[in-house]
Every structure is written in structure tokens, then in C-alpha cells.
PDB file of N, CA and C in Angstrom:
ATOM      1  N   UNK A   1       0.842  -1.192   0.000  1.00  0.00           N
ATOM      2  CA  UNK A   1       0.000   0.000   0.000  1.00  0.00           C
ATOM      3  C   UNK A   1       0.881   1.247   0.000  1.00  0.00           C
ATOM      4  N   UNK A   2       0.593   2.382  -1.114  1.00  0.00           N
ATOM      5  CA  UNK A   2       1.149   3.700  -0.897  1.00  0.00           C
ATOM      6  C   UNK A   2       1.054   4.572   0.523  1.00  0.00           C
ATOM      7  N   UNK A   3       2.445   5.245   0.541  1.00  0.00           N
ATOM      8  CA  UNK A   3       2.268   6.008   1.901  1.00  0.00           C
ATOM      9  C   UNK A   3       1.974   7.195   1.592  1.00  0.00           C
ATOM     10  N   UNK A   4       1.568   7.848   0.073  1.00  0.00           N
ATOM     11  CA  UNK A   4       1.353   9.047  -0.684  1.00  0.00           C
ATOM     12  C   UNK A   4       0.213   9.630   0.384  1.00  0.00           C
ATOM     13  N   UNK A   5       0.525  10.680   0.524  1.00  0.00           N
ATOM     14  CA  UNK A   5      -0.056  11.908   0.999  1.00  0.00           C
ATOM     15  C   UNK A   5      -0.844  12.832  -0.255  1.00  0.00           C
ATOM     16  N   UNK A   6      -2.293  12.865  -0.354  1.00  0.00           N
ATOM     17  CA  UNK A   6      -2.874  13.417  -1.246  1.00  0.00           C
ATOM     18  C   UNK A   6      -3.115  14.751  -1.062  1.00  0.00           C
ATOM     19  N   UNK A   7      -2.551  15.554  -1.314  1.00  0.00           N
ATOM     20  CA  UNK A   7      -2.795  17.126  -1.287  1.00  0.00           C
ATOM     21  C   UNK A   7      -4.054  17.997  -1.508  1.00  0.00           C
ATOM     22  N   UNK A   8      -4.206  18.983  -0.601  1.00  0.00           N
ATOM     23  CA  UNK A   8      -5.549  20.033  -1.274  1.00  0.00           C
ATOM     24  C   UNK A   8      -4.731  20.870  -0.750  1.00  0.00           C
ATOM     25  N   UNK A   9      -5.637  22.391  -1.383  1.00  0.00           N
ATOM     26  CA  UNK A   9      -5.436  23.600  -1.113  1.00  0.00           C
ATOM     27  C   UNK A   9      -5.643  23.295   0.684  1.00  0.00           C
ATOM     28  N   UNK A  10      -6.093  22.808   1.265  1.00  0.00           N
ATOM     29  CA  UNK A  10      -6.475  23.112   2.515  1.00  0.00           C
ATOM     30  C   UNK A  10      -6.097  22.251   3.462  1.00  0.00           C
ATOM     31  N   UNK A  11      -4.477  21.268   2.837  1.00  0.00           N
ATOM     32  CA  UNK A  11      -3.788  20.712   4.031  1.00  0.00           C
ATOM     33  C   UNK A  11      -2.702  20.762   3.612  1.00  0.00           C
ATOM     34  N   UNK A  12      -2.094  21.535   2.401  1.00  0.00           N
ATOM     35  CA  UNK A  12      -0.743  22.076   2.027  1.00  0.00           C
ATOM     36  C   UNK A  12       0.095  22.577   3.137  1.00  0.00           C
ATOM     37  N   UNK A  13      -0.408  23.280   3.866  1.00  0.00           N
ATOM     38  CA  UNK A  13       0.300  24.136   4.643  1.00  0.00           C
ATOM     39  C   UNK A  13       0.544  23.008   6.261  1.00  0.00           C
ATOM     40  N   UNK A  14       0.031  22.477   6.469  1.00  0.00           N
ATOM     41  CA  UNK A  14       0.220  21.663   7.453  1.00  0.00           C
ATOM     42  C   UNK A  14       0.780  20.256   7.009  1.00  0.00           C
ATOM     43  N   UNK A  15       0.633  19.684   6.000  1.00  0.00           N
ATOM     44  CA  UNK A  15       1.438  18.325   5.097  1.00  0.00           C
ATOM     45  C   UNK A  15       2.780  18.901   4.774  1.00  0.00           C
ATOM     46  N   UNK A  16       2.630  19.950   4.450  1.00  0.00           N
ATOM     47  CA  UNK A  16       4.144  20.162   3.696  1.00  0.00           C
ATOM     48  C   UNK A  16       4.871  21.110   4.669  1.00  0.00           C
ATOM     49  N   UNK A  17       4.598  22.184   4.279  1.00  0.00           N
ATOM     50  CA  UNK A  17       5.070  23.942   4.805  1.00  0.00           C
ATOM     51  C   UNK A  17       5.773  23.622   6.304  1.00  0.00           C
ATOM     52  N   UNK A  18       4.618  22.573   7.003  1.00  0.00           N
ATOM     53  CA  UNK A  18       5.319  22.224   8.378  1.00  0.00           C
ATOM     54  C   UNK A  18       5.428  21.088   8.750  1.00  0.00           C
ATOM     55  N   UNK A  19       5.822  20.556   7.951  1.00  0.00           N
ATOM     56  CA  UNK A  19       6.663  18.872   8.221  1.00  0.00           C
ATOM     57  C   UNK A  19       8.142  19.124   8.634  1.00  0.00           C
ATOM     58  N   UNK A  20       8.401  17.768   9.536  1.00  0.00           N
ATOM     59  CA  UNK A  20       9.390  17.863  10.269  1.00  0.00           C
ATOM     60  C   UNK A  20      10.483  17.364   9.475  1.00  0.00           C
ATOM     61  N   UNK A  21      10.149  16.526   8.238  1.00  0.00           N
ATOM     62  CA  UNK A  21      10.983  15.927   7.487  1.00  0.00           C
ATOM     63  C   UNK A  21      10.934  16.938   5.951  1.00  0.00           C
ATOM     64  N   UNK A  22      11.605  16.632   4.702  1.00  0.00           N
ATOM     65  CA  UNK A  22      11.566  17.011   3.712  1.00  0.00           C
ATOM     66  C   UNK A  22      10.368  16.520   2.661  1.00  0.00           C
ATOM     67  N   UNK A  23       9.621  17.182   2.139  1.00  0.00           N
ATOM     68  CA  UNK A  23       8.419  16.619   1.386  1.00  0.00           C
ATOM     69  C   UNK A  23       8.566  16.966  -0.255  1.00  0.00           C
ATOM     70  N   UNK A  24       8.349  15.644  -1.021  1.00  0.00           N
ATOM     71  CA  UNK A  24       8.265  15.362  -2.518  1.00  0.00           C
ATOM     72  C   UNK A  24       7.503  15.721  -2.654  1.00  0.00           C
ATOM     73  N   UNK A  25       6.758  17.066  -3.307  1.00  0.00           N
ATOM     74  CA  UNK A  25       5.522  17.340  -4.128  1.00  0.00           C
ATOM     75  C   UNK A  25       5.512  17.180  -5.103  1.00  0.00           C
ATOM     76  N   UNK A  26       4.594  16.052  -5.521  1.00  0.00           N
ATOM     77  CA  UNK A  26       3.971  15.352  -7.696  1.00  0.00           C
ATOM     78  C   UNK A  26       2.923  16.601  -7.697  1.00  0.00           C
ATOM     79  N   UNK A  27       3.227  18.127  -8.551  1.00  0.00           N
ATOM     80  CA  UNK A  27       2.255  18.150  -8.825  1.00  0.00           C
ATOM     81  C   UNK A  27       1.700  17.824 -10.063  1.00  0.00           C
ATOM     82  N   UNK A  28       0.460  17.238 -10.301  1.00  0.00           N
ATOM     83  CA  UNK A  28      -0.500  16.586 -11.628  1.00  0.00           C
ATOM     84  C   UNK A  28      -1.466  16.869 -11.746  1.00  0.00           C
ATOM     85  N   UNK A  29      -2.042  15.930 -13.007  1.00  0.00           N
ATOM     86  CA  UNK A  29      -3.400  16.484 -13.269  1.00  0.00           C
ATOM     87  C   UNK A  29      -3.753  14.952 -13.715  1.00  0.00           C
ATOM     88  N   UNK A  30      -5.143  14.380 -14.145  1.00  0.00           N
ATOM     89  CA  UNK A  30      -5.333  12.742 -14.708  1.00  0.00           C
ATOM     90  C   UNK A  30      -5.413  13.260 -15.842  1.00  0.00           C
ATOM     91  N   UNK A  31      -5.366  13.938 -16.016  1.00  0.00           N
ATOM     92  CA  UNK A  31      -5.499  14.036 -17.590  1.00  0.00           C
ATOM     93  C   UNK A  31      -4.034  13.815 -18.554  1.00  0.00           C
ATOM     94  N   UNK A  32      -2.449  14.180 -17.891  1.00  0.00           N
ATOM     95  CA  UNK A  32      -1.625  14.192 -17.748  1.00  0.00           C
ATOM     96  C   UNK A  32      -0.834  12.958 -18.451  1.00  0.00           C
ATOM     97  N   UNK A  33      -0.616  12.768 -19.338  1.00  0.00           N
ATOM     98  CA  UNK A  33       0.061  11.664 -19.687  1.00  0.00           C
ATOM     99  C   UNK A  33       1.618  11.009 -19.251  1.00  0.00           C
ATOM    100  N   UNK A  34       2.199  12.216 -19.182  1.00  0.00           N
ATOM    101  CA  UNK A  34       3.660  11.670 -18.729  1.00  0.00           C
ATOM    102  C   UNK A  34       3.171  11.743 -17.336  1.00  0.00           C
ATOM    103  N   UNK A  35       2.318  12.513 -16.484  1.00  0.00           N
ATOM    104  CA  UNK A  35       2.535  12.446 -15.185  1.00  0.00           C
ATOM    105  C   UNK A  35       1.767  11.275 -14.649  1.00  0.00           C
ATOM    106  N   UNK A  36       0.822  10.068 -14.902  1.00  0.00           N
ATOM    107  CA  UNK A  36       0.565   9.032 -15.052  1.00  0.00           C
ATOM    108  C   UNK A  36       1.396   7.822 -15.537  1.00  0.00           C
ATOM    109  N   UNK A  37       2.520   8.237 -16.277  1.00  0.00           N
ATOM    110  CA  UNK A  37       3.841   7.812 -16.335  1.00  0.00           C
ATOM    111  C   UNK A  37       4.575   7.790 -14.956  1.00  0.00           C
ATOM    112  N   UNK A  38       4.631   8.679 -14.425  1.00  0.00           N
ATOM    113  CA  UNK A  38       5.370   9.041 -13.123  1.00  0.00           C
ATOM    114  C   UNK A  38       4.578   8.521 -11.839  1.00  0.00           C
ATOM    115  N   UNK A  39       3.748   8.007 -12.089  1.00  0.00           N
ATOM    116  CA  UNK A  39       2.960   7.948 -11.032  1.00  0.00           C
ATOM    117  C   UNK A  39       3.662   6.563 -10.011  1.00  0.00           C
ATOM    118  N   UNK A  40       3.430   5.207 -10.904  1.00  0.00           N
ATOM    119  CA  UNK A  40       4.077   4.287  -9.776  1.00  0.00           C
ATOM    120  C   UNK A  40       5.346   4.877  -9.419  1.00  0.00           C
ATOM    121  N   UNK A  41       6.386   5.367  -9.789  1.00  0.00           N
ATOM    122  CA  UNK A  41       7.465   5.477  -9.356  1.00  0.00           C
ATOM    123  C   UNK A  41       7.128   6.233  -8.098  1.00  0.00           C
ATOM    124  N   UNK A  42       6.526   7.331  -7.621  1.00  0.00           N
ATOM    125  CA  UNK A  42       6.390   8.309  -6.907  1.00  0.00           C
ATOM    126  C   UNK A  42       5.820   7.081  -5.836  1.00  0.00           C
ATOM    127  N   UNK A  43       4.771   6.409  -6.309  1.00  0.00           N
ATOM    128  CA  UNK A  43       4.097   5.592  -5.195  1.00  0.00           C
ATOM    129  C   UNK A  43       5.518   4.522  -4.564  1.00  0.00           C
ATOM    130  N   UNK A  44       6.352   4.334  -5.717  1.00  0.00           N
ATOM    131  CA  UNK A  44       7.519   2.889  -5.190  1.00  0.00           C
ATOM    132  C   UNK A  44       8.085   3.771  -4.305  1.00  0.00           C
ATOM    133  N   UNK A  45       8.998   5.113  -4.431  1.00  0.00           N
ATOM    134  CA  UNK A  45       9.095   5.938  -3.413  1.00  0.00           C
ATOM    135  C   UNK A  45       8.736   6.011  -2.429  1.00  0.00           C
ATOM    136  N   UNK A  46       7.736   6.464  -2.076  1.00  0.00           N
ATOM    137  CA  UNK A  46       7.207   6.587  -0.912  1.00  0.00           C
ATOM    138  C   UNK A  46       6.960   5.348  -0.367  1.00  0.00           C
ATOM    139  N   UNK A  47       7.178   4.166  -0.578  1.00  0.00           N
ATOM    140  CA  UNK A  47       7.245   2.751   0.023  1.00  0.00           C
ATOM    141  C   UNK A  47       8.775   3.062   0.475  1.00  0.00           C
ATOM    142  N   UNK A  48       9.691   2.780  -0.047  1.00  0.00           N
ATOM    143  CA  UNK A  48      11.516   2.817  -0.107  1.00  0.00           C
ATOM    144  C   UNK A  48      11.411   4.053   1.063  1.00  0.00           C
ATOM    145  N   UNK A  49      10.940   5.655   1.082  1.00  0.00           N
ATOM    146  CA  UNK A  49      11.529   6.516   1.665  1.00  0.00           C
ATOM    147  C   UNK A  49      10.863   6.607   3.266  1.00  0.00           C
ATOM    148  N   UNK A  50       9.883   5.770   3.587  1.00  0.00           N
ATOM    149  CA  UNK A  50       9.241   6.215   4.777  1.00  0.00           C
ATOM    150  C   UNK A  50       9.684   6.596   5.813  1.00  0.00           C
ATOM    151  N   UNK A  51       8.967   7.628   6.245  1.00  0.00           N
ATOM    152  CA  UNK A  51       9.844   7.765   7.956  1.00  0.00           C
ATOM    153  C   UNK A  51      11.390   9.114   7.554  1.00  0.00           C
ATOM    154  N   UNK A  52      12.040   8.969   6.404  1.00  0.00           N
ATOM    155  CA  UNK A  52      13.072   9.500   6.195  1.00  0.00           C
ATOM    156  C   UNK A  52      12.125  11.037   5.254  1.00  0.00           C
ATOM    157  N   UNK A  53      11.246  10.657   4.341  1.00  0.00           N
ATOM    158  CA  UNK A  53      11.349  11.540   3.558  1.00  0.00           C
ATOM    159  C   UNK A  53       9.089  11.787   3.256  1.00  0.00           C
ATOM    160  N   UNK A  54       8.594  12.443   2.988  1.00  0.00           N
ATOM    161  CA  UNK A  54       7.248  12.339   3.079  1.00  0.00           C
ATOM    162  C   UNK A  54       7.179  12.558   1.737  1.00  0.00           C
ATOM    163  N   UNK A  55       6.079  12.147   0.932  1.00  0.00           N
ATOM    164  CA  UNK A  55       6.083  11.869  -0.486  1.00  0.00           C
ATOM    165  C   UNK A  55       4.520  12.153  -0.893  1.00  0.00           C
ATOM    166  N   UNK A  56       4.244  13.274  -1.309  1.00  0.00           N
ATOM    167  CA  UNK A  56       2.587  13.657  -2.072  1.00  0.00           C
ATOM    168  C   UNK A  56       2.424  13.865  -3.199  1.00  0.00           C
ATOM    169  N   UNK A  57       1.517  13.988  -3.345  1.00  0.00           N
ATOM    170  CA  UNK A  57       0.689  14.072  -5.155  1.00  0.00           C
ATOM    171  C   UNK A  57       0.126  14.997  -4.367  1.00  0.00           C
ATOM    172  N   UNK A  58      -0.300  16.476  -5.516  1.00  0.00           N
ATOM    173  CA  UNK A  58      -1.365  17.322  -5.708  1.00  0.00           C
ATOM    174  C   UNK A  58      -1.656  17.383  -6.790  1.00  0.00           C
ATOM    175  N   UNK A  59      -3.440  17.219  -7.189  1.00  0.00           N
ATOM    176  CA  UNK A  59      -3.854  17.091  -8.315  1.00  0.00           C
ATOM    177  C   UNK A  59      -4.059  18.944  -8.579  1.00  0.00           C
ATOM    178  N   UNK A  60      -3.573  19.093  -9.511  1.00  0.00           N
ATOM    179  CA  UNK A  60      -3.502  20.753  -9.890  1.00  0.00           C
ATOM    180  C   UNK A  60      -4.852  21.202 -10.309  1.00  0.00           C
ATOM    181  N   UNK A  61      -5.487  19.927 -10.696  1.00  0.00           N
ATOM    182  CA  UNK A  61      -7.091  20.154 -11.269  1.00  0.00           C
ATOM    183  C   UNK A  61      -8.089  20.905  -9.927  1.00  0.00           C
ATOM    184  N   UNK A  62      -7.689  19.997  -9.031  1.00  0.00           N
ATOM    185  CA  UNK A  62      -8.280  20.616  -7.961  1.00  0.00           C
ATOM    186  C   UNK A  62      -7.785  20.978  -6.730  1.00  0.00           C
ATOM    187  N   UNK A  63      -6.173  21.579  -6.702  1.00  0.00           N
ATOM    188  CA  UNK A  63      -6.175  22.307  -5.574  1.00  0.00           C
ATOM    189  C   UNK A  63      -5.079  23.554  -6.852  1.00  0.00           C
ATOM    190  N   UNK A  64      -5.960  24.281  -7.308  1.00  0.00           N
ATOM    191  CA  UNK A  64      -5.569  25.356  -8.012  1.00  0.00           C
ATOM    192  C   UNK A  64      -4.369  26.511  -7.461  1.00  0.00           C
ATOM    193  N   UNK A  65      -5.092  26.692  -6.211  1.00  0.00           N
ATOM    194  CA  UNK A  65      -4.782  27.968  -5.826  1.00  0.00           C
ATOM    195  C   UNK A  65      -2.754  27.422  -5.283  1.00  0.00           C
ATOM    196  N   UNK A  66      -2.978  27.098  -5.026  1.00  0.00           N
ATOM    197  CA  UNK A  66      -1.593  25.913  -4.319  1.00  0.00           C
ATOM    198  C   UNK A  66      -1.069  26.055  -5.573  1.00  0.00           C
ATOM    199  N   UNK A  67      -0.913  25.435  -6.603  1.00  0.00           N
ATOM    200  CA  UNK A  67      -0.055  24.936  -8.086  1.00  0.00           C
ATOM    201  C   UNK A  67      -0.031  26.661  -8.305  1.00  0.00           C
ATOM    202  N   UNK A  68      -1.106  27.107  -8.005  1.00  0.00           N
ATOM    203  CA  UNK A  68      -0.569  28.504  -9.126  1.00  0.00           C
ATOM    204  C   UNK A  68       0.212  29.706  -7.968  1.00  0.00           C
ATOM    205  N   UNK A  69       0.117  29.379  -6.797  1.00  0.00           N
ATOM    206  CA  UNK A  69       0.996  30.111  -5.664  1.00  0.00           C
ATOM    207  C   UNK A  69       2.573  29.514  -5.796  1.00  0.00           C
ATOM    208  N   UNK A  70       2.789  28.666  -6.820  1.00  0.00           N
ATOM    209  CA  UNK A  70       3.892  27.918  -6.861  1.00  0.00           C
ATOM    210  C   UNK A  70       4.103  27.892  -7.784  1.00  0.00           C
ATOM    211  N   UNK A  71       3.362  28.929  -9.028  1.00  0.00           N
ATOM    212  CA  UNK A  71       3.693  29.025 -10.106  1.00  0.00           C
ATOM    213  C   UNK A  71       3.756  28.017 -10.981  1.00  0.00           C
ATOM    214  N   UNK A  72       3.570  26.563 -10.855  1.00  0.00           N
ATOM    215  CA  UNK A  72       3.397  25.655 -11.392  1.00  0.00           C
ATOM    216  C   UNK A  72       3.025  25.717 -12.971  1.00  0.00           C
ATOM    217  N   UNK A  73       3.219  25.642 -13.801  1.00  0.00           N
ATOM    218  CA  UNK A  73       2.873  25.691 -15.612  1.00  0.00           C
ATOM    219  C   UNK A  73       2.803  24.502 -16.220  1.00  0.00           C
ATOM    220  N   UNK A  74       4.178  23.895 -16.121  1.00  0.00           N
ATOM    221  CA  UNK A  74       4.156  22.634 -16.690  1.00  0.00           C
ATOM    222  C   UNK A  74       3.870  21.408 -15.724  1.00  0.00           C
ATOM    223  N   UNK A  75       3.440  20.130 -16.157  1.00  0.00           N
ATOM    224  CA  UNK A  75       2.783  19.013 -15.698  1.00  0.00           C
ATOM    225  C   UNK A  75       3.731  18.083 -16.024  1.00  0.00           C
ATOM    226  N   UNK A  76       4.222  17.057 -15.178  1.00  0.00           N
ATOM    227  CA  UNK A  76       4.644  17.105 -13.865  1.00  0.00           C
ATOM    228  C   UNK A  76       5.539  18.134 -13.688  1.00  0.00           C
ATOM    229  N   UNK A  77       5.574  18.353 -12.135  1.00  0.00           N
ATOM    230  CA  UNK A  77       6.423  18.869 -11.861  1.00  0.00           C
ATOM    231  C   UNK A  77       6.699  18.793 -10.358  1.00  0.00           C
ATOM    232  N   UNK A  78       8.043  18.299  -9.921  1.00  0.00           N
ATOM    233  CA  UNK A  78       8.144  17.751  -8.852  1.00  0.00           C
ATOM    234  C   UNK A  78       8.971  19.235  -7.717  1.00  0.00           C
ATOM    235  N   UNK A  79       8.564  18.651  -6.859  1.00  0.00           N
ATOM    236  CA  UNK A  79       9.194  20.302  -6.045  1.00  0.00           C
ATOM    237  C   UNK A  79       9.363  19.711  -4.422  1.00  0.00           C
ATOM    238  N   UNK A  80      10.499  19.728  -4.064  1.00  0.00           N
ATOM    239  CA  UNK A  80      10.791  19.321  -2.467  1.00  0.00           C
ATOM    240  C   UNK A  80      11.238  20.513  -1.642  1.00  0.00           C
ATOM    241  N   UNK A  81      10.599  20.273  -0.576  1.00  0.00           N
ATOM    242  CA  UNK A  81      10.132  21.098   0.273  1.00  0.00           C
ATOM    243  C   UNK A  81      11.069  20.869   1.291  1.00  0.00           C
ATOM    244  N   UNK A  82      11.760  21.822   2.218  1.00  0.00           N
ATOM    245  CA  UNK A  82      12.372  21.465   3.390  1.00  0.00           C
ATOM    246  C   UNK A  82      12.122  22.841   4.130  1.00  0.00           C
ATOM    247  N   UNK A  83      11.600  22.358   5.672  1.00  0.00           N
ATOM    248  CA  UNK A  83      11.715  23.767   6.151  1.00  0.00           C
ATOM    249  C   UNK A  83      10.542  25.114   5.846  1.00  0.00           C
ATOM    250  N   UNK A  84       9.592  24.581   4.960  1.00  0.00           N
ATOM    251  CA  UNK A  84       9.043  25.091   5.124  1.00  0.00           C
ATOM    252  C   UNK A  84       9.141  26.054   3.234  1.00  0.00           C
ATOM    253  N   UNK A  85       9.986  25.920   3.096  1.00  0.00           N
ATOM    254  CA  UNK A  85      10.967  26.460   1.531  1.00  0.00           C
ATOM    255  C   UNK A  85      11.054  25.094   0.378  1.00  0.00           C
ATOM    256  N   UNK A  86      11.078  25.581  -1.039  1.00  0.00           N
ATOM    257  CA  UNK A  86      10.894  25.238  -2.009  1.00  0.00           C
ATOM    258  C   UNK A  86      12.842  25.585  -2.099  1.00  0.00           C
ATOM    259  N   UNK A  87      13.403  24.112  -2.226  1.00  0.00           N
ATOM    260  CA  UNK A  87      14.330  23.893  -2.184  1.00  0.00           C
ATOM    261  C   UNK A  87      15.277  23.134  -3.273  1.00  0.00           C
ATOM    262  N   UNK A  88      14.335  22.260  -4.538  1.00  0.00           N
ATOM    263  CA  UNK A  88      14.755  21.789  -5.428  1.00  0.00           C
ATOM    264  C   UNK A  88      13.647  21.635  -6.171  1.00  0.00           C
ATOM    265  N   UNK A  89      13.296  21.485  -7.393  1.00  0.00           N
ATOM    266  CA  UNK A  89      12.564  22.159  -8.490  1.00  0.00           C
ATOM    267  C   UNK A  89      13.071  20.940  -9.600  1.00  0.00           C
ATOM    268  N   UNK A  90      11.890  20.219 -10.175  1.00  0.00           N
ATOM    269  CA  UNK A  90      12.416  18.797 -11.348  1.00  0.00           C
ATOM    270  C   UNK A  90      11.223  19.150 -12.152  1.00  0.00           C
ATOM    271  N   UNK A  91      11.347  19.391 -13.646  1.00  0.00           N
ATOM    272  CA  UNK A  91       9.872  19.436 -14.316  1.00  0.00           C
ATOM    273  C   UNK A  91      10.092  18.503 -15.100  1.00  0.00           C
ATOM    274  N   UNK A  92       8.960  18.098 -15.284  1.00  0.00           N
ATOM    275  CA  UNK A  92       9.233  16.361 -16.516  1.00  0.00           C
ATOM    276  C   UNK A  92       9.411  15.216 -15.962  1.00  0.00           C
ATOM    277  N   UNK A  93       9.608  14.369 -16.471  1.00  0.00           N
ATOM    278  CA  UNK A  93       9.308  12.888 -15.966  1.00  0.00           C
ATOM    279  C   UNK A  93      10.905  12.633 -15.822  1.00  0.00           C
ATOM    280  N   UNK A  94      10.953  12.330 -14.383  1.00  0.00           N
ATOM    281  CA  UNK A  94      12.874  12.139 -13.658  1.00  0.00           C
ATOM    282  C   UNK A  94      13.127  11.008 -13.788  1.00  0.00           C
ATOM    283  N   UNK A  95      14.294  10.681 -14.073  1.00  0.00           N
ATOM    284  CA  UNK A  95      14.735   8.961 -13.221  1.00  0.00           C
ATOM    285  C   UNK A  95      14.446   8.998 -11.997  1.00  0.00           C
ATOM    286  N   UNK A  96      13.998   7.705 -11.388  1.00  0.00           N
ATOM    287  CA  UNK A  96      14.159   7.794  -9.989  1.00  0.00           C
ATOM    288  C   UNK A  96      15.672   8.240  -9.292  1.00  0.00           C
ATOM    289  N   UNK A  97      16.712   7.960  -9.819  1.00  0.00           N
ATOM    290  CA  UNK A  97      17.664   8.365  -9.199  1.00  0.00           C
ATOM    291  C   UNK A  97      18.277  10.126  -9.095  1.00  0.00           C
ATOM    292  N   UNK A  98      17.272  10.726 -10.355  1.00  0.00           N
ATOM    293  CA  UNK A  98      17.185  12.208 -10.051  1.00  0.00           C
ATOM    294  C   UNK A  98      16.391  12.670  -8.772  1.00  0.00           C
ATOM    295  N   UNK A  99      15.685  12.067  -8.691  1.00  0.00           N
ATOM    296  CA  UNK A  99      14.369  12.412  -7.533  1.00  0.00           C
ATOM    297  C   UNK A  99      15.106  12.299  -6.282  1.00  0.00           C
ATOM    298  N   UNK A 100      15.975  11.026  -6.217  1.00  0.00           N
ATOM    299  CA  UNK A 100      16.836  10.452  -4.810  1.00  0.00           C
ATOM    300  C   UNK A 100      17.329  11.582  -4.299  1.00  0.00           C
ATOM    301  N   UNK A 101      18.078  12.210  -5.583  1.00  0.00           N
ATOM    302  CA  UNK A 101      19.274  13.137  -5.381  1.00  0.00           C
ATOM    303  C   UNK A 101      18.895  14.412  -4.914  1.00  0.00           C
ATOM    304  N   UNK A 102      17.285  14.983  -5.472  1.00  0.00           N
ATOM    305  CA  UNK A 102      16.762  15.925  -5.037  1.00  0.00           C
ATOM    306  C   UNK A 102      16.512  15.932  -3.761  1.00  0.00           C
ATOM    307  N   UNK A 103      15.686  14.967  -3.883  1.00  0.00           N
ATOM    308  CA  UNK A 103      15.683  14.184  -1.626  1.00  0.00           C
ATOM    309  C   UNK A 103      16.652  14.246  -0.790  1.00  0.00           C
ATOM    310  N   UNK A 104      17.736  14.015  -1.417  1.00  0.00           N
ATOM    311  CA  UNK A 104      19.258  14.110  -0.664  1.00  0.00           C
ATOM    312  C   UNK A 104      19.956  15.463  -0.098  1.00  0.00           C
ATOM    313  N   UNK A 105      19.243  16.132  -0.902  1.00  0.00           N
ATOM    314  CA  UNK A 105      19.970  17.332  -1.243  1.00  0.00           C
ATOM    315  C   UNK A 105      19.605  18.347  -0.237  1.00  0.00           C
ATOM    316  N   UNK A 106      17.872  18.075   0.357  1.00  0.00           N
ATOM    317  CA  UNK A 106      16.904  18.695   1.161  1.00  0.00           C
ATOM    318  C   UNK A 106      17.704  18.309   2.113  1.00  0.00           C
ATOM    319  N   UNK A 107      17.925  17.075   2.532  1.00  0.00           N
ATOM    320  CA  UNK A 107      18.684  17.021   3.925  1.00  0.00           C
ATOM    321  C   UNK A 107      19.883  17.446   4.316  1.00  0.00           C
ATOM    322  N   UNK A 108      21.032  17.440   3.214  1.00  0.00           N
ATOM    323  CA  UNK A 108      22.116  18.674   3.337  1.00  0.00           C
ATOM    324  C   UNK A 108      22.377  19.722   3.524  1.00  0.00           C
ATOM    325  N   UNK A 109      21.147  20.103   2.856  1.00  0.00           N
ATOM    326  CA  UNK A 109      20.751  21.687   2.913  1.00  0.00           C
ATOM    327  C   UNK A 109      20.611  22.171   4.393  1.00  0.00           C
TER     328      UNK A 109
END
């Protein structure tokens, strides 16, 4: 079972903004073809990262205000969070081992 955290405008700020750990934001849409591409990987993730790293999907269809406070344009687009800050920035469909590195990077930081 996925440990994905499903996003709205109205638990962004408490899922992400103030998590104690670093958070993977998928943002998507279903309509989305490559980001339905991306999708198991994000879910195998968040199996592999638990406990170390928190891992969500926001569907952009319906938490608008969020994707466009984040300027969001293109679909996918992955964005990790540490601290409260937008800290690494991936648009397009990643290797998983780009994503790792982004994850990695939050905790160095």
C-alpha cells in the first residue's frame, strides 16, 4: 500500500510547509500523460523513503490555488520542500535516481 499523501489547497500548509521531514511534491493532473507515467514510481518511493522523507501528489485540477501560488505551468512537476521552503525544483518525468538526489539534497541543505 502507498504512503502518498494526497494534497488540497487546505492541508498544504500543514502536510508540507510544516513537516518535520523534507516533502516530494507530484504536482499533476489525470489528464496528464507523462505524469501518469510518473505515477508508480512516486508511489515505489514513498514505500523505499518512509519515515526518512514524506512523499505527495497534488492534483492541480483541484487544488488550483496551491499549483498557481507555486507558479506551477508545466505538468509534472516535482518540487521538495524542506523547512518550510521550495528547495529543489524537477519538471518532466525524472529517473528515480534524479528524484533520490533531489531528496538528498533537502537534507544537506
Amino acid at each position: 500500500m502507498s504512503n502518498v499523501v494526497h494534497l488540497t489547497d487546505d492541508n498544504f500548509e500543514s502536510e508540507v510547509l510544516q513537516s518535520d521531514v523534507p516533502v516530494l511534491v507530484d504536482f499533476w493532473a489525470p489528464w496528464c500523460g507523462p505524469c501518469r507515467q510518473l505515477s508508480p514510481l512516486i508511489d515505489e518511493l514513498a514505500g523505499e523513503t518512509e519515515g526518512k522523507y514524506k512523499i505527495a501528489k497534488l492534483n492541480t485540477d483541484e487544488a488550483q490555488q496551491t499549483a498557481f501560488k507555486y507558479r506551477v505551468s508545466s505538468i509534472p512537476t516535482l518540487m521538495v520542500f524542506s523547512g518550510g521552503n521550495v528547495v529543489q525544483t524537477l519538471i518532466g518525468v525524472q529517473p528515480k535516481a534524479a528524484i533520490l538526489q533531489a531528496l538528498e539534497s533537502a537534507v544537506s541543505a
